[in-house]
N, C-alpha and C. Protein backbone atom coordinates (compact mmCIF):
# COMPACT_ATOMS: atom_id res chain seq x y z
N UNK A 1 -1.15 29.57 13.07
CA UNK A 1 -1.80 30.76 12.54
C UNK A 1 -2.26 31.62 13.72
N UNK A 2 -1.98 33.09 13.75
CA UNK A 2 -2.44 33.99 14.59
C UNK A 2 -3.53 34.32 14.56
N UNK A 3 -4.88 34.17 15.19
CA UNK A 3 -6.04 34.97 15.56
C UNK A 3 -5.74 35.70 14.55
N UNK A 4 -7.22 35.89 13.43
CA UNK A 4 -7.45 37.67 12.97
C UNK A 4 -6.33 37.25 11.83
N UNK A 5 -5.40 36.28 11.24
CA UNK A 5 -4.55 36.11 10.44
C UNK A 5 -5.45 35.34 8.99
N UNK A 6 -5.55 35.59 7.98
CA UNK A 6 -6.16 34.75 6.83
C UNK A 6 -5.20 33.51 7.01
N UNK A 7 -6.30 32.28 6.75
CA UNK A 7 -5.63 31.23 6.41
C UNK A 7 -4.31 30.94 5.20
N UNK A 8 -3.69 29.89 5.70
CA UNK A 8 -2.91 30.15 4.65
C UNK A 8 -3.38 28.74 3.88
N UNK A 9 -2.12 27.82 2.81
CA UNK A 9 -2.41 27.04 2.06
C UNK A 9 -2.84 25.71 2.44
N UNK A 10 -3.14 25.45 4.06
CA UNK A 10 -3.79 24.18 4.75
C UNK A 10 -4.95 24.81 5.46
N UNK A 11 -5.68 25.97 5.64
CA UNK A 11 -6.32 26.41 5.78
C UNK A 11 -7.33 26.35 4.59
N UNK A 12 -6.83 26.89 3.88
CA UNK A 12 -7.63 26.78 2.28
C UNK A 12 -7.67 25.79 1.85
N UNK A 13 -6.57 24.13 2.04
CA UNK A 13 -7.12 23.20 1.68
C UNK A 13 -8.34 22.30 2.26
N UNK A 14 -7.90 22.72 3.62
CA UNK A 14 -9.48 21.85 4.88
C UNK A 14 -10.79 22.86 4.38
N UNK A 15 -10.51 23.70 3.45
CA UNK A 15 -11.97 24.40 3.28
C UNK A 15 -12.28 23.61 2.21
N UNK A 16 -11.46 23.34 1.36
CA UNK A 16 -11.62 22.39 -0.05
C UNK A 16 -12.11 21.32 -0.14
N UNK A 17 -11.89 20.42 1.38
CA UNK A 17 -11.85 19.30 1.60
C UNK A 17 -13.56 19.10 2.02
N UNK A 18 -14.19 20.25 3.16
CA UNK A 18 -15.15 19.80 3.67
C UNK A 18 -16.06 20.51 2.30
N UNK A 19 -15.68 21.76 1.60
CA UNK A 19 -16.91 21.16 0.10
C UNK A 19 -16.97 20.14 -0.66
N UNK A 20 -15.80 19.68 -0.99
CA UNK A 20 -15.92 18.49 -1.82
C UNK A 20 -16.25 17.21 -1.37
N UNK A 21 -16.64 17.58 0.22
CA UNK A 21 -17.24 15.94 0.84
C UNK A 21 -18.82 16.53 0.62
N UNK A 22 -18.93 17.71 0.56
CA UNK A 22 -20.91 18.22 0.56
C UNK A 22 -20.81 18.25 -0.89
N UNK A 23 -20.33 18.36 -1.74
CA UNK A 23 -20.22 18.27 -3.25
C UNK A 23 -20.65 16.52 -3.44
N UNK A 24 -19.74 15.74 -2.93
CA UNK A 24 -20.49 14.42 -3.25
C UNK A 24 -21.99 13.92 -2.24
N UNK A 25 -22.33 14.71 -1.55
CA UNK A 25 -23.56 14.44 -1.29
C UNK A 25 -24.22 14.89 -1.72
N UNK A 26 -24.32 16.34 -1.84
CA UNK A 26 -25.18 16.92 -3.01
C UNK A 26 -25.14 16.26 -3.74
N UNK A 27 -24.23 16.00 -5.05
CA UNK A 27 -24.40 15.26 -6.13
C UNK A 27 -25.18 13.84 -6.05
N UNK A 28 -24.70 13.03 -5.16
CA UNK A 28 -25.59 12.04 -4.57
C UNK A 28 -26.93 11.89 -4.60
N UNK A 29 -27.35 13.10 -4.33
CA UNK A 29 -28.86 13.02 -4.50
C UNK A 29 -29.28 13.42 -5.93
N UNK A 30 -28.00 14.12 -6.39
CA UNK A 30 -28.34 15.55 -7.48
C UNK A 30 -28.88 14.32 -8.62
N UNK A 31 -27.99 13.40 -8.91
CA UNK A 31 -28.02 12.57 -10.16
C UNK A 31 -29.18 11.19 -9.61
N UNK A 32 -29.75 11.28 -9.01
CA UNK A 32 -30.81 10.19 -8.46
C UNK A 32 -31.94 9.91 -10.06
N UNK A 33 -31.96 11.31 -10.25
CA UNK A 33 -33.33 11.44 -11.51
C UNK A 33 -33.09 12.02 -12.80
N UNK A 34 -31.73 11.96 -13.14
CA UNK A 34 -31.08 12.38 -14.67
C UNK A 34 -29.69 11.80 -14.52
N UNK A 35 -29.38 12.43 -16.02
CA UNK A 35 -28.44 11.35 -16.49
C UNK A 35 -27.40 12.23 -16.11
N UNK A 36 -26.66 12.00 -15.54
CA UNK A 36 -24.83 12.14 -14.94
C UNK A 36 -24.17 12.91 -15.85
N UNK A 37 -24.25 12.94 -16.93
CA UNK A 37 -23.47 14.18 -17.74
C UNK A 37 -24.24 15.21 -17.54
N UNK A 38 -25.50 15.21 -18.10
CA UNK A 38 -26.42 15.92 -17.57
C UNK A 38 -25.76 17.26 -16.05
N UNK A 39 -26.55 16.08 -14.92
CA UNK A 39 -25.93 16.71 -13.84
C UNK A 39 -23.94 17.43 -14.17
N UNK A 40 -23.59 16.83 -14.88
CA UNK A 40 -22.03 17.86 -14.60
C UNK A 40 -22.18 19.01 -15.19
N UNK A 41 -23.20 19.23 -16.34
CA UNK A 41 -23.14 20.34 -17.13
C UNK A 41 -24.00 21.02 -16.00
N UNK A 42 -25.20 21.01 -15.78
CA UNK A 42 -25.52 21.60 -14.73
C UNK A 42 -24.36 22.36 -13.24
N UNK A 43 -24.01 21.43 -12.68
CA UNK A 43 -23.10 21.76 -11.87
C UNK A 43 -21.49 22.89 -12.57
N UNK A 44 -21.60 22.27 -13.32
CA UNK A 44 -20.53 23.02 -14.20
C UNK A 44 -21.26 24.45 -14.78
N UNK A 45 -22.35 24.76 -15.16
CA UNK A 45 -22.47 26.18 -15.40
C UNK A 45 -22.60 26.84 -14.07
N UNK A 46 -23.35 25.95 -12.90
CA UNK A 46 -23.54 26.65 -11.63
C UNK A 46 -21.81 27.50 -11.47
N UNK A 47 -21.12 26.56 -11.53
CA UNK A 47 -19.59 26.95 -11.09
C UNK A 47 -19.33 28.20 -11.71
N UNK A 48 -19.48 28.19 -12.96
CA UNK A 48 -19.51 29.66 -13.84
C UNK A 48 -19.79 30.59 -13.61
N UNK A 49 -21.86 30.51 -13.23
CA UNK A 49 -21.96 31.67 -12.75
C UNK A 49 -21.64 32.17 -11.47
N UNK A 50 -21.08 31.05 -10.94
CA UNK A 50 -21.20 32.05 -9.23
C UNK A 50 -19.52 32.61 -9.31
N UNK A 51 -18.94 31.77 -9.89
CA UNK A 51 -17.28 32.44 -10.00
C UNK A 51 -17.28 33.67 -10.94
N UNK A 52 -18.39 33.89 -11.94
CA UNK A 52 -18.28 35.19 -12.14
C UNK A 52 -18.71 36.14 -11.57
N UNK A 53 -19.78 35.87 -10.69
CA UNK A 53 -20.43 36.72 -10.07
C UNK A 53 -18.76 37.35 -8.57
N UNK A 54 -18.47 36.48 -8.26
CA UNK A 54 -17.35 36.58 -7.45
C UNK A 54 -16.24 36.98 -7.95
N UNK A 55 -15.68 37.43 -8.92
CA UNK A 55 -14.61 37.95 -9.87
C UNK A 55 -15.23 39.05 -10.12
N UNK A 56 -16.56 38.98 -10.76
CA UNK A 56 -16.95 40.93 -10.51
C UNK A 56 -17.25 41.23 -8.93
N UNK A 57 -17.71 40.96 -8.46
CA UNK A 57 -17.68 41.59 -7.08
C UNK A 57 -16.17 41.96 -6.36
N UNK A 58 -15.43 41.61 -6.40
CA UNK A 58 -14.14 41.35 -5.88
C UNK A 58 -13.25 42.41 -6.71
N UNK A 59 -13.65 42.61 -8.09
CA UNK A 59 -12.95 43.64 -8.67
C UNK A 59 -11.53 42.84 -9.34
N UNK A 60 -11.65 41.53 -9.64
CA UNK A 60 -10.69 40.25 -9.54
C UNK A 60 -10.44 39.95 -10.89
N UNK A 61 -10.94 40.52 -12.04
CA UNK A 61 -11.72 40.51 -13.41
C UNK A 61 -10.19 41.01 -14.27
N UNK A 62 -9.65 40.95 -14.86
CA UNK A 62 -8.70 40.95 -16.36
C UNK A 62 -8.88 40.49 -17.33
N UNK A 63 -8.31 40.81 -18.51
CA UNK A 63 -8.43 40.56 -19.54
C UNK A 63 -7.81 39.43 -20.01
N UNK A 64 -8.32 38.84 -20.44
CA UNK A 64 -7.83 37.57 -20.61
C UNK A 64 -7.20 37.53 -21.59
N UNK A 65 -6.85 38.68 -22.44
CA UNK A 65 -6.26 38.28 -23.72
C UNK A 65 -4.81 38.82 -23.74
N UNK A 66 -4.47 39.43 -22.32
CA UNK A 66 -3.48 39.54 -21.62
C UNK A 66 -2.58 38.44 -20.59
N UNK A 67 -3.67 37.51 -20.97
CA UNK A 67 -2.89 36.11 -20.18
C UNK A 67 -2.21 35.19 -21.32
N UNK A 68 -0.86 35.05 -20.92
CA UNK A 68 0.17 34.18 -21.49
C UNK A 68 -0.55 32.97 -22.49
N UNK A 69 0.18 32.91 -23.71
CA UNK A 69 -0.13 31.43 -24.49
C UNK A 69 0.06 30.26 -23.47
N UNK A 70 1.00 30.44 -22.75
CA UNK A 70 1.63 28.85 -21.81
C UNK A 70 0.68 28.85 -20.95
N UNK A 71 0.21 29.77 -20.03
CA UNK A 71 -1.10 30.07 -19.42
C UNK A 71 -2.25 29.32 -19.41
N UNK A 72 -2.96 30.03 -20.70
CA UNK A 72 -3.80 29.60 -21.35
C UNK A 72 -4.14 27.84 -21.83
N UNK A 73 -2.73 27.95 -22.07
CA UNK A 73 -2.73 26.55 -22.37
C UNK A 73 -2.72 25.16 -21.52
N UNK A 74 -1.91 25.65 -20.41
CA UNK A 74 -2.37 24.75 -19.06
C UNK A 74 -3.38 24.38 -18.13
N UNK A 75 -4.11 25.62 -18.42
CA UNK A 75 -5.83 26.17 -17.57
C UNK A 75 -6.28 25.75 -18.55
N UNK A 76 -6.32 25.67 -19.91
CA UNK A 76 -7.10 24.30 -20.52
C UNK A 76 -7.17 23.00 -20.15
N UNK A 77 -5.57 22.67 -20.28
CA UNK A 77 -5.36 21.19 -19.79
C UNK A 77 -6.25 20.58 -18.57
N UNK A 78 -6.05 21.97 -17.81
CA UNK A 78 -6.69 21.69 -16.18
C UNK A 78 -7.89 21.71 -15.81
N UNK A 79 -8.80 22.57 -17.02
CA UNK A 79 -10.15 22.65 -17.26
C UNK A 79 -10.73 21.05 -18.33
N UNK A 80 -10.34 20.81 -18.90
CA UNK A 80 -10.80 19.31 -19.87
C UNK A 80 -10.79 18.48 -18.72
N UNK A 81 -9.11 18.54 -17.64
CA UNK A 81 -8.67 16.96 -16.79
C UNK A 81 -9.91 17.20 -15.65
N UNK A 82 -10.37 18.61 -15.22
CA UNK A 82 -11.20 18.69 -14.21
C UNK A 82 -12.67 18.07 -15.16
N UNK A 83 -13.01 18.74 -16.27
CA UNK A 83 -14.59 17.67 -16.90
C UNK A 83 -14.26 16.65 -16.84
N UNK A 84 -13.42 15.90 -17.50
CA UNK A 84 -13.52 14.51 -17.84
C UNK A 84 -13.55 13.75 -16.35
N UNK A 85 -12.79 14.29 -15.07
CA UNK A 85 -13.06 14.22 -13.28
C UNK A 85 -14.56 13.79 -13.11
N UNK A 86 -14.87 15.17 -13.30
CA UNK A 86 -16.53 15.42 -13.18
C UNK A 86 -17.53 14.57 -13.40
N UNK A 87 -17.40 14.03 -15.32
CA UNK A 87 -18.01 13.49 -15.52
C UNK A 87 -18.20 11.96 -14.74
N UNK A 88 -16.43 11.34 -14.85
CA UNK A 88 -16.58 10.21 -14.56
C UNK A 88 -16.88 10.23 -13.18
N UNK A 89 -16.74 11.45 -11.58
CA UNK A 89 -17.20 11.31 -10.76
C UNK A 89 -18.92 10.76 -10.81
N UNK A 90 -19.36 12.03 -11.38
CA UNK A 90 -21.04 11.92 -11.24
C UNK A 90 -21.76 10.81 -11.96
N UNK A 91 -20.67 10.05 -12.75
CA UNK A 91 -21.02 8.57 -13.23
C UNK A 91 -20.99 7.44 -12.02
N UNK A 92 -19.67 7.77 -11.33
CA UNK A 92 -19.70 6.80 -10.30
C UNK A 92 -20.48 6.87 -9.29
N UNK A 93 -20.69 7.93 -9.11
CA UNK A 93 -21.73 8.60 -8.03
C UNK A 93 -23.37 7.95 -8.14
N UNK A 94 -23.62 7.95 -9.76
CA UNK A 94 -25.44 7.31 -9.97
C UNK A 94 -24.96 6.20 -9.64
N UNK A 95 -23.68 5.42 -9.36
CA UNK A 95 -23.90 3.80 -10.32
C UNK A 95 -23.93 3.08 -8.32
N UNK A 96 -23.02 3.92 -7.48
CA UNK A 96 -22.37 3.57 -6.31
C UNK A 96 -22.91 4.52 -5.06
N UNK A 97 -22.07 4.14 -3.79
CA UNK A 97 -22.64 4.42 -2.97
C UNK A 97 -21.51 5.76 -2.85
N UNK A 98 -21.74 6.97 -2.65
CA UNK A 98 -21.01 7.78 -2.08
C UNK A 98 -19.77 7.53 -0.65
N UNK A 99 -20.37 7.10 0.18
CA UNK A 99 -19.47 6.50 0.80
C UNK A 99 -17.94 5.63 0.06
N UNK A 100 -18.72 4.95 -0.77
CA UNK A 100 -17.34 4.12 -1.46
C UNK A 100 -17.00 5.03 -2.79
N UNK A 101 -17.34 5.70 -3.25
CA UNK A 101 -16.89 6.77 -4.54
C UNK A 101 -15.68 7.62 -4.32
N UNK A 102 -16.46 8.32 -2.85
CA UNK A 102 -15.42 9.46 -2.64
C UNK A 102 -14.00 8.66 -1.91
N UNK A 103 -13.75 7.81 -1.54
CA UNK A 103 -12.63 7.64 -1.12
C UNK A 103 -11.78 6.80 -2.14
N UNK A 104 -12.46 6.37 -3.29
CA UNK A 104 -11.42 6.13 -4.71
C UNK A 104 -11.33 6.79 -5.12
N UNK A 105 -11.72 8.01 -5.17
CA UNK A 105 -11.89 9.59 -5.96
C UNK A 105 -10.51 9.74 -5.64
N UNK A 106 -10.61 9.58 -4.32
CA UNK A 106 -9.00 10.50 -3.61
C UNK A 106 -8.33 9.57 -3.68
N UNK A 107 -8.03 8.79 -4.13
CA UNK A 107 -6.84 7.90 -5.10
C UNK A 107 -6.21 8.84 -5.48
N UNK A 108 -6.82 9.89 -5.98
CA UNK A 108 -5.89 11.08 -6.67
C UNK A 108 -4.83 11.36 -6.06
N UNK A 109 -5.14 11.56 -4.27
CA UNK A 109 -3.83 12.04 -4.13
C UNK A 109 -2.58 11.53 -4.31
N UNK A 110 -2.37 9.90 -4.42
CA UNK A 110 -1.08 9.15 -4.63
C UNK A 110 -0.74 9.48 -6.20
N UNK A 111 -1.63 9.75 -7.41
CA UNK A 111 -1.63 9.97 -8.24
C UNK A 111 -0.75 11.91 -8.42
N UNK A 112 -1.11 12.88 -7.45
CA UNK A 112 -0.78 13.79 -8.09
C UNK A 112 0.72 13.96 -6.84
N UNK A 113 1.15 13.39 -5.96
CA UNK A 113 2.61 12.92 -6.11
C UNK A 113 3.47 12.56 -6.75
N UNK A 114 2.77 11.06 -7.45
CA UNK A 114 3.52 10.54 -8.50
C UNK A 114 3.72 11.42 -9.55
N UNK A 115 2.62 12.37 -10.42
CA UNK A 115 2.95 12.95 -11.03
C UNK A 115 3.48 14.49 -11.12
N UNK A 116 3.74 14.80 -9.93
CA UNK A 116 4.35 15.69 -9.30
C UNK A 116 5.95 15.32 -9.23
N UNK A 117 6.46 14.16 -9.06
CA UNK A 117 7.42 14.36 -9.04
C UNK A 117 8.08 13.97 -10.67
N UNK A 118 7.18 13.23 -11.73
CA UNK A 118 7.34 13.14 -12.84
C UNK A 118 7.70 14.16 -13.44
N UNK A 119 6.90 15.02 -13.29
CA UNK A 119 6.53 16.41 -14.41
C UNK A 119 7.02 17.55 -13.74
N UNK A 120 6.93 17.61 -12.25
CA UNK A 120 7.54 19.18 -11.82
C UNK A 120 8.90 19.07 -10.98
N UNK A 121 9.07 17.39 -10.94
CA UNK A 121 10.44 17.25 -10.19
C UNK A 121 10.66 17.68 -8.73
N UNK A 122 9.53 17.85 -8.19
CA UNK A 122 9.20 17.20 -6.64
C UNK A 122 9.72 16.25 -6.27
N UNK A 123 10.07 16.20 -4.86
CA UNK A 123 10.80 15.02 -4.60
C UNK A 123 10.04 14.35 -3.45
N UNK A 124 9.27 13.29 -3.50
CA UNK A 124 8.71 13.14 -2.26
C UNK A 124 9.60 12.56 -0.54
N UNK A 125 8.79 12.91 0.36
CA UNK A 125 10.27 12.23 1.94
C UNK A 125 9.29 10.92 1.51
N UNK A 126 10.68 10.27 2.58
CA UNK A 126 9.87 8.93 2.86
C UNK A 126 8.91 9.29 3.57
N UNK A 127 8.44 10.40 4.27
CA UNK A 127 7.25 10.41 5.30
C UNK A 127 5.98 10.82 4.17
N UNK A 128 6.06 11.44 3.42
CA UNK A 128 5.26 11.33 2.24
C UNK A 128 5.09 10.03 1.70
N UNK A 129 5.73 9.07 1.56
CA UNK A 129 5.31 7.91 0.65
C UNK A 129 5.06 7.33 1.56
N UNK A 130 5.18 7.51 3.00
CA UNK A 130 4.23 6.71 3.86
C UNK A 130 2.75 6.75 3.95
N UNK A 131 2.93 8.24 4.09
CA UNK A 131 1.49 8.69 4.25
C UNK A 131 0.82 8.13 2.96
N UNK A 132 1.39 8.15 1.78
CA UNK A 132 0.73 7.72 0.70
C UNK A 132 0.26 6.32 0.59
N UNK A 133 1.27 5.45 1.19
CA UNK A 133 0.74 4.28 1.25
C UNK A 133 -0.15 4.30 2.44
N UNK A 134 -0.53 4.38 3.49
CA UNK A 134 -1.55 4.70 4.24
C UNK A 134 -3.04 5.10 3.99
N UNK A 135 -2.42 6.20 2.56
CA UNK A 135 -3.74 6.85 1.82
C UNK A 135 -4.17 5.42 1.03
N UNK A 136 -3.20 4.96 0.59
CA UNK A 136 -3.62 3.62 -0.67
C UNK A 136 -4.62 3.10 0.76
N UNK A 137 -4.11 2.35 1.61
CA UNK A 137 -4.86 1.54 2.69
C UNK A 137 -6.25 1.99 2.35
N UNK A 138 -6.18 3.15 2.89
CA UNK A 138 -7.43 3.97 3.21
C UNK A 138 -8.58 3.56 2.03
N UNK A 139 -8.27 4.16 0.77
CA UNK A 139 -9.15 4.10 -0.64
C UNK A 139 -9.30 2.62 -0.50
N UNK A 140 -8.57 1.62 -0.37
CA UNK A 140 -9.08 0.15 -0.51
C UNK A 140 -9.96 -0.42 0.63
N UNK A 141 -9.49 -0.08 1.55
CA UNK A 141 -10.60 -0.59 2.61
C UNK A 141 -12.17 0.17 2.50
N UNK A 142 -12.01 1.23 2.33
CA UNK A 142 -13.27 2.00 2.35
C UNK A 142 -13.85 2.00 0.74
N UNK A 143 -13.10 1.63 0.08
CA UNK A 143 -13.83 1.65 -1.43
C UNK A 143 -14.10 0.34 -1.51
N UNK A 144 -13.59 -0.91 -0.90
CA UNK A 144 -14.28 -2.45 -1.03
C UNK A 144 -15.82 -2.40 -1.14
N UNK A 145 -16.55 -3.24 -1.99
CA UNK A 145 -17.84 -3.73 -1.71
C UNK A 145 -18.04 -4.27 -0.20
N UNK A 146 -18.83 -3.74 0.39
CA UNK A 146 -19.11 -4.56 1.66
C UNK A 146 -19.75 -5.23 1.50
C-alpha cells in the first residue's frame, strides 16, 4: 500500500481484528453484573445507534425498500447468524476466561472456508488448509483448560 492510499481488504480486516479483541474485553467486564443476553441487546442497540448515526453523517443512507428481495434476505440470514454469535459469545464470555473464549470463537475461521467452499464454491490452496490446520492448533492449545 502507498502512503496517503486507503486501506484496502487486509487493511480493513487488521482493523476488525484489533476491535473484536477490545470487544471481548469490554464485554468481559461488560457481563460481570447482568445476564448475557441482556448485555447483547445492549451492545446490539449500541451498534444501531452509532451505525446510524454514521450512515447519516456520511450521506450513506437509501431506501431500503429499493434493496433486492435476495438482498434482504441474506442480510437477514447474516443478521439472526451474527445474534445467535453474540449471544452465545457473551454467554461464553460470563461463564470463561476471555483469554480461552476468544480463540474458540475464531474456530470460525476453519468454519467459514469450509463453508465457503460448500456454498460459494471457493476452492481452498493447500497453503490455506495449512494455515487452517495451524489455526485448528492454535484454538486448541489456547482454548484448553489450563
Amino acid at each position: 500500500m502507498n502512503p496517503g492510499q486507503a486501506p484496502g481488504w487486509f487493511g480493513w480486516a487488521l482493523a476488525s481484528a484489533a476491535f473484536a479483541a477490545l470487544t471481548a474485553i469490554f464485554a468481559k467486564v461488560g457481563v460481570q453484573r447482568i445476564d448475557s443476553d441482556m448485555a447483547t441487546w445492549i451492545r446490539t442497540a449500541v451498534v444501531m445507534a452509532a451505525l446510524s448515526v454514521f450512515i447519516a453523517a456520511t450521506g450513506k443512507w437509501s431506501d431500503p425498500a429499493t434493496i433486492p428481495a435476495r438482498t434482504w434476505t441474506f442480510l437477514v440470514l447474516s443478521g439472526l447468524a451474527a445474534g445467535a454469535s453474540w449471544l452465545c459469545y457473551f454467554r461464553a464470555l460470563q461463564l470463561g476466561d476471555a483469554s480461552q473464549v476468544a480463540p474458540v470463537d475464531k474456530a470460525s475461521l476453519m468454519l467459514v472456508l469450509v463453508f465457503a467452499w460448500l456454498f460459494l464454491g471457493e476452492r481452498p490452496t493447500l497453503r490455506d488448509g495449512l494455515g487452517m490446520l495451524l489455526v485448528a492448533g492454535g484454538v486448541l492449545v489456547l482454548g484448553l483448560k489450563r
